[in-house]
N, C-alpha and C. Protein backbone atom coordinates (compact mmCIF):
# COMPACT_ATOMS: atom_id res chain seq x y z
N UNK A 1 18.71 77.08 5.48
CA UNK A 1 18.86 78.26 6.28
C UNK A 1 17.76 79.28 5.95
N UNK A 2 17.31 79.29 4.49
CA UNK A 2 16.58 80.52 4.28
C UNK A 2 14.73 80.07 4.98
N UNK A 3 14.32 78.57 4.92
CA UNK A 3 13.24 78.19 5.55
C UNK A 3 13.44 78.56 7.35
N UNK A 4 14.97 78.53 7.84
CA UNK A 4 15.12 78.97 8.99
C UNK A 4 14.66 80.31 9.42
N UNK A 5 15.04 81.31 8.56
CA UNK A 5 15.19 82.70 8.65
C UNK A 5 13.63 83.22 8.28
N UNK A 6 13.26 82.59 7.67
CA UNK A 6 11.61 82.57 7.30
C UNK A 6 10.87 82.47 8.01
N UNK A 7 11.18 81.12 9.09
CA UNK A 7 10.30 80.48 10.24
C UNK A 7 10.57 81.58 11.37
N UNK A 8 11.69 82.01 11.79
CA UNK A 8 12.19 82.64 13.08
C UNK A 8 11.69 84.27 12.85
N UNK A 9 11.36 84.67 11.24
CA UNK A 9 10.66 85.82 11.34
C UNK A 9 9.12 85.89 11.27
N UNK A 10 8.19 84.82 11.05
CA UNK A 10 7.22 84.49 11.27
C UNK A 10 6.72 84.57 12.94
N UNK A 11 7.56 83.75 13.32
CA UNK A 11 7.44 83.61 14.61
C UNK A 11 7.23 85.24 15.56
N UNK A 12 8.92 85.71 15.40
CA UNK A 12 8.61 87.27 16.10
C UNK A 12 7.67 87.71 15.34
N UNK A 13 7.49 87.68 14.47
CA UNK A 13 6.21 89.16 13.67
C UNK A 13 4.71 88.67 14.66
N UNK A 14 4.61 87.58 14.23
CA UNK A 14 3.63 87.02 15.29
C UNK A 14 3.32 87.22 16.78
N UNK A 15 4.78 87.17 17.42
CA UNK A 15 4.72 87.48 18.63
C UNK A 15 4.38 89.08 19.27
N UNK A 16 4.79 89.60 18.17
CA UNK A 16 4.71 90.81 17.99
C UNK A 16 3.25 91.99 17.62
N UNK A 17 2.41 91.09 17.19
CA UNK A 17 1.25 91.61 16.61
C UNK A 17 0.32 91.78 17.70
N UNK A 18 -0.39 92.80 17.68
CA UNK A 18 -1.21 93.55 18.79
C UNK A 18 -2.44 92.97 18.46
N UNK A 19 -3.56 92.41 20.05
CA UNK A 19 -4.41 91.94 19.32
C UNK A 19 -5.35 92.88 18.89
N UNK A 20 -6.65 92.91 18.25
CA UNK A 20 -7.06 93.79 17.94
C UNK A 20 -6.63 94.77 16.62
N UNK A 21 -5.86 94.69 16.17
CA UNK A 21 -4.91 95.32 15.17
C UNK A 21 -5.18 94.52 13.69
N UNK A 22 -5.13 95.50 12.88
CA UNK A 22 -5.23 94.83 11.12
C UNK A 22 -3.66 94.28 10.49
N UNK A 23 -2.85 94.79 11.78
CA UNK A 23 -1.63 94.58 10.95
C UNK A 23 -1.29 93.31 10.20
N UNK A 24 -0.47 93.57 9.12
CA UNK A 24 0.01 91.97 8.57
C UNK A 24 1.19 91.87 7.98
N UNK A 25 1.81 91.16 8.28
CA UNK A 25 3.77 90.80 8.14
C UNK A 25 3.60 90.16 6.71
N UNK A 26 2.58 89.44 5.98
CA UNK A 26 2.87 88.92 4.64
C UNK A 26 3.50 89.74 3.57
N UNK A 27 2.91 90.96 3.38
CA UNK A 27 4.06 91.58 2.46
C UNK A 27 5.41 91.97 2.94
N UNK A 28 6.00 91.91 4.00
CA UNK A 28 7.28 91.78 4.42
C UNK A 28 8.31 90.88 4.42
N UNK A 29 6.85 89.51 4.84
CA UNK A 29 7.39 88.15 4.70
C UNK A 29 8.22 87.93 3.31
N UNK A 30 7.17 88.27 2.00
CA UNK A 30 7.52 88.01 1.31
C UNK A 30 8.51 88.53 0.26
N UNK A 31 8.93 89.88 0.81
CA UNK A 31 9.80 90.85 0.50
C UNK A 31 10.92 90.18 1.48
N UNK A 32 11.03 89.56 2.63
CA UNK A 32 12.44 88.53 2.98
C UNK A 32 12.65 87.54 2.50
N UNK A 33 11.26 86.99 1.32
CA UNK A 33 11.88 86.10 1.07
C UNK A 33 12.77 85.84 -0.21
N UNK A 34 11.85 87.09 -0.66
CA UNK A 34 12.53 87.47 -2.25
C UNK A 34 13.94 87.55 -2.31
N UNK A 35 14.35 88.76 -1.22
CA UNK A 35 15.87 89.21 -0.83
C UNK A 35 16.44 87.68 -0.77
N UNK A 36 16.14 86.87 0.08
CA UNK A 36 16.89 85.54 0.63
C UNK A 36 16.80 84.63 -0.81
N UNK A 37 16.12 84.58 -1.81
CA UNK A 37 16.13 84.06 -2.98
C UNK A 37 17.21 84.92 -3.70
N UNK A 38 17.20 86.13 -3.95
CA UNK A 38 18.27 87.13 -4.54
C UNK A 38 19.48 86.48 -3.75
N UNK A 39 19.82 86.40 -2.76
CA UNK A 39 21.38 86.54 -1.85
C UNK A 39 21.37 85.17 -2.24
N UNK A 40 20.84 84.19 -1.91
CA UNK A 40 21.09 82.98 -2.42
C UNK A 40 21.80 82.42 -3.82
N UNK A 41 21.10 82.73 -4.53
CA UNK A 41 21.14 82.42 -5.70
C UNK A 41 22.72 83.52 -6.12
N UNK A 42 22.69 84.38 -5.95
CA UNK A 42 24.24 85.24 -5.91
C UNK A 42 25.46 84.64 -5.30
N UNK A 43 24.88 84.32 -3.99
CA UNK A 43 26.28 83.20 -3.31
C UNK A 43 26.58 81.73 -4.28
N UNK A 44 25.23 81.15 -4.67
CA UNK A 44 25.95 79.63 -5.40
C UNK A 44 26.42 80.19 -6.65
N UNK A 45 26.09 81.30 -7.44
CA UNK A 45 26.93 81.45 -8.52
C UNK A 45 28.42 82.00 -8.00
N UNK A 46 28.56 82.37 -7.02
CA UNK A 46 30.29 83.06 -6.62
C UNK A 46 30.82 81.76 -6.62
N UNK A 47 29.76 80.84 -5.33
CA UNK A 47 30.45 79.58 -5.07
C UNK A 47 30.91 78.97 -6.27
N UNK A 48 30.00 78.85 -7.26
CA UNK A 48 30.15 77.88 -8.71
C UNK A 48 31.55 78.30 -9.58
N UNK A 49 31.49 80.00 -9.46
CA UNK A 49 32.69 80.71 -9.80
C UNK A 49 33.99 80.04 -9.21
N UNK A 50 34.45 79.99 -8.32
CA UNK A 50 35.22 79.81 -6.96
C UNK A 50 36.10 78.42 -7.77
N UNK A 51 34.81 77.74 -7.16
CA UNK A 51 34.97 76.30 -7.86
C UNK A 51 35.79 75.64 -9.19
N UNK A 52 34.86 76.70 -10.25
CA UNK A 52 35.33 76.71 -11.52
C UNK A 52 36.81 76.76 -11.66
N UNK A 53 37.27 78.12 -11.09
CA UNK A 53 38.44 78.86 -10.85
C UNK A 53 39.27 77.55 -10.44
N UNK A 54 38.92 77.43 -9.01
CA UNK A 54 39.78 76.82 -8.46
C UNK A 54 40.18 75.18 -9.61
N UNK A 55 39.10 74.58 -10.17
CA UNK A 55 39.35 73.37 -10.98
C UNK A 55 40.21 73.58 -12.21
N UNK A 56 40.27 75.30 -13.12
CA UNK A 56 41.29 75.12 -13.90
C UNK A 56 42.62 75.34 -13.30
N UNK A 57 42.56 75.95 -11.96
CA UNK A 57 44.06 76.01 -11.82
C UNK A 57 44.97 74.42 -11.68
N UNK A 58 43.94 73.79 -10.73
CA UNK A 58 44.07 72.41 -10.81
C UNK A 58 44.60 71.39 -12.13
N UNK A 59 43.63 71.81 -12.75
CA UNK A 59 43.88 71.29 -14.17
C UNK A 59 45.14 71.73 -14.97
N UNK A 60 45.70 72.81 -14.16
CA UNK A 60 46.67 72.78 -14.81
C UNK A 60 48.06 72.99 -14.14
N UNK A 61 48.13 73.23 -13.34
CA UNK A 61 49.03 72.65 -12.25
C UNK A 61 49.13 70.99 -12.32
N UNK A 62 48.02 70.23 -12.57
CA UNK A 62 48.58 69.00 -12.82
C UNK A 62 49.16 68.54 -14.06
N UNK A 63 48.29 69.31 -14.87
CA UNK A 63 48.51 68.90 -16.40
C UNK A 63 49.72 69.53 -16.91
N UNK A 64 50.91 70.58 -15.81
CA UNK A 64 52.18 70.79 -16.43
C UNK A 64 53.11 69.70 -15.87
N UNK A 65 52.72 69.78 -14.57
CA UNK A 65 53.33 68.06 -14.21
C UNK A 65 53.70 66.87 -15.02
N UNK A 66 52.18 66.63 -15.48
CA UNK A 66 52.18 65.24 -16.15
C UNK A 66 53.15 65.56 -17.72
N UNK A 67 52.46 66.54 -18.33
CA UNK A 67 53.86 67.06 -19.58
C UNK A 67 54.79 67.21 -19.77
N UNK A 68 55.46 67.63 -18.23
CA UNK A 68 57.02 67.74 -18.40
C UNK A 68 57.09 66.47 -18.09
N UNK A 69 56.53 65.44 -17.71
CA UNK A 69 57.05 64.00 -17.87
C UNK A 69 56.91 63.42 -18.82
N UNK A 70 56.27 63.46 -19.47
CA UNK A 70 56.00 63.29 -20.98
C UNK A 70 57.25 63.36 -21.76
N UNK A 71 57.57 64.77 -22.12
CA UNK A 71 58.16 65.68 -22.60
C UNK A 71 60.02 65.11 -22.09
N UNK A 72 60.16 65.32 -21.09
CA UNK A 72 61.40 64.48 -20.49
C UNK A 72 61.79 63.48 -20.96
N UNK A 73 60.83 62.43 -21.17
CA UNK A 73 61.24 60.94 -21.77
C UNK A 73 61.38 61.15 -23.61
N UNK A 74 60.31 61.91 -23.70
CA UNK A 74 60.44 61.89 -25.52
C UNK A 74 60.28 60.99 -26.15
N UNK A 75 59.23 59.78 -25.76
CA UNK A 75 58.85 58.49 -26.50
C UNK A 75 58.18 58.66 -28.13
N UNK A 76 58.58 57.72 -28.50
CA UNK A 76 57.56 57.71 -29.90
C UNK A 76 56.52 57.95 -29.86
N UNK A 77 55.51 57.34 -29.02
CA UNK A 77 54.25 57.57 -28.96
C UNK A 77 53.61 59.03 -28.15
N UNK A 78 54.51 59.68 -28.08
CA UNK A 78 54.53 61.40 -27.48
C UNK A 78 53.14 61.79 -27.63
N UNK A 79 52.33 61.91 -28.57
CA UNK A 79 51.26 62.82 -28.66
C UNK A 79 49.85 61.79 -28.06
N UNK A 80 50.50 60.79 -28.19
CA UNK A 80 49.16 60.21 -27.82
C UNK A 80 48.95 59.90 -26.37
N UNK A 81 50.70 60.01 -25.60
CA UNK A 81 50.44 60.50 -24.73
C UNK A 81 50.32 61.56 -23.79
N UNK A 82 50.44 62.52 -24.62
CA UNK A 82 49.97 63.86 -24.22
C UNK A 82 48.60 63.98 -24.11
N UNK A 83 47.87 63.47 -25.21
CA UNK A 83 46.28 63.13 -25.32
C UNK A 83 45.96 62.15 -24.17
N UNK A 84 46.46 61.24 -23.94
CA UNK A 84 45.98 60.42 -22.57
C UNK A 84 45.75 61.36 -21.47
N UNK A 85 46.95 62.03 -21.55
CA UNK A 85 47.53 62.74 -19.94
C UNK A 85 46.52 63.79 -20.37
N UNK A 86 46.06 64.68 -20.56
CA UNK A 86 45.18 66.03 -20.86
C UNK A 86 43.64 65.06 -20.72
N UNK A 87 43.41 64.14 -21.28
CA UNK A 87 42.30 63.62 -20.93
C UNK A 87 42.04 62.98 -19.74
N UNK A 88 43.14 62.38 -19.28
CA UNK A 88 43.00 61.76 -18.15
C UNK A 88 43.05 63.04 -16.50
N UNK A 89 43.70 63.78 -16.62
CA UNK A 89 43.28 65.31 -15.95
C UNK A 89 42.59 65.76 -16.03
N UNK A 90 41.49 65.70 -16.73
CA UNK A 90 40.52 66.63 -16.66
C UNK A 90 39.13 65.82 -16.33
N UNK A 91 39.52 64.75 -16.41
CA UNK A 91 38.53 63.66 -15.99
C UNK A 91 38.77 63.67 -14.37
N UNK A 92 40.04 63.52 -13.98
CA UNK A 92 40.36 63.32 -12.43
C UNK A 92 39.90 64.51 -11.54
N UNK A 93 40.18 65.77 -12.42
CA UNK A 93 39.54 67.27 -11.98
C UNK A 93 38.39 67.27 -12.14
N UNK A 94 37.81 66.68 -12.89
CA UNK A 94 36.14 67.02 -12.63
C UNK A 94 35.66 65.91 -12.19
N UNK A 95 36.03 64.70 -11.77
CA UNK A 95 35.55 63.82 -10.94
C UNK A 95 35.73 64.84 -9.21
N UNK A 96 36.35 65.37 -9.07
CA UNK A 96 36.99 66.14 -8.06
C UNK A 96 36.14 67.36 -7.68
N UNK A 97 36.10 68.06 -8.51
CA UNK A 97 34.93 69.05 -8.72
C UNK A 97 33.89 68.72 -8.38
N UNK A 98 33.15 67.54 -8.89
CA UNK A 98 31.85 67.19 -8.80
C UNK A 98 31.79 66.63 -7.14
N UNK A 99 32.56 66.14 -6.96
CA UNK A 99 32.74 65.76 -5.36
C UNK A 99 32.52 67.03 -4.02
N UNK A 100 33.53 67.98 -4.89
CA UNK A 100 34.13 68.86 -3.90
C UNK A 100 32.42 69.80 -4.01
N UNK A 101 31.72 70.05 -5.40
CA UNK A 101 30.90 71.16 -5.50
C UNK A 101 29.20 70.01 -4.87
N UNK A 102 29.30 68.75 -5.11
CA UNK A 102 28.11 68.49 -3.96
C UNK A 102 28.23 68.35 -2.56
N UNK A 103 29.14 68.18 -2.05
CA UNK A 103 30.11 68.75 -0.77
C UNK A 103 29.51 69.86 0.08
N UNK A 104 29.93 71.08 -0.95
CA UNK A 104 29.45 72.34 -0.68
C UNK A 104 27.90 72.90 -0.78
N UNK A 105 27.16 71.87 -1.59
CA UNK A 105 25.49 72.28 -1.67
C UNK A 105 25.18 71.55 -0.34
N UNK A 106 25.61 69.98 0.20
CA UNK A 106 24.91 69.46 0.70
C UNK A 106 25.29 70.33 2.18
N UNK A 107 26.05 70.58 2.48
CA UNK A 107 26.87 71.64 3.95
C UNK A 107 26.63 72.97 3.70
N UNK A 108 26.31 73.51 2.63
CA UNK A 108 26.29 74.69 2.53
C UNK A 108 24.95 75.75 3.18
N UNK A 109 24.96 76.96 4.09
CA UNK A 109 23.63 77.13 4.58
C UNK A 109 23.26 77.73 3.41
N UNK A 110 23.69 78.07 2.24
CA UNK A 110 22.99 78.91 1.27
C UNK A 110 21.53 77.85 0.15
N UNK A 111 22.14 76.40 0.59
CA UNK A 111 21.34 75.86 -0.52
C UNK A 111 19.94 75.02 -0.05
């Protein structure tokens, strides 16, 4: 999007320029492009935020699930499967994450 917004103001500044005239859009250009590097880079860290957020709630919304089943049965081997289940969630959440957050770069107009 930001090579879009780059190209489409190239274009009018161009269309725009008187002939005969010294004028020149490059230091403007490049003062939109700075801004569009600033806003950019601000949106994928919210996005990354977002994300984050959203994967511990995940992580643990599942991971009280899987404990009170745990916890319910009360097997001998209890802790080790508590250690399965906490490892095995957070593996499934960030297999998930990683899905959901290249998802959002590859669709996203910010990236």
């Amino acid at each position: 999007m930001t090579e879009a917004v780059l190209g489409d103001f190239q274009r009018q500044a161009s269309a725009m320029r008187l002939d005969g005239t010294d004028w020149d859009h490059s230091e403007i250009a490049e003062a939109l492009a700075e801004g569009l590097r600033i806003l950019t880079n601000e949106r994928k860290e919210v996005e990354v935020e977002r994300l984050m957020n959203q994967l511990q709630r995940s992580v643990r919304t599942n991971l009280q699930d899987d404990l009170a089943d745990i916890f319910a049965k009360s097997p001998r081997d209890l802790w080790e499967r508590v250690g399965g289940a906490v490892a095995a969630t957070v593996q499934r959440e960030k297999t998930s994450a990683t899905k959901r957050l290249s998802g959002a770069c590859r669709g996203s107009p910010w990236g």
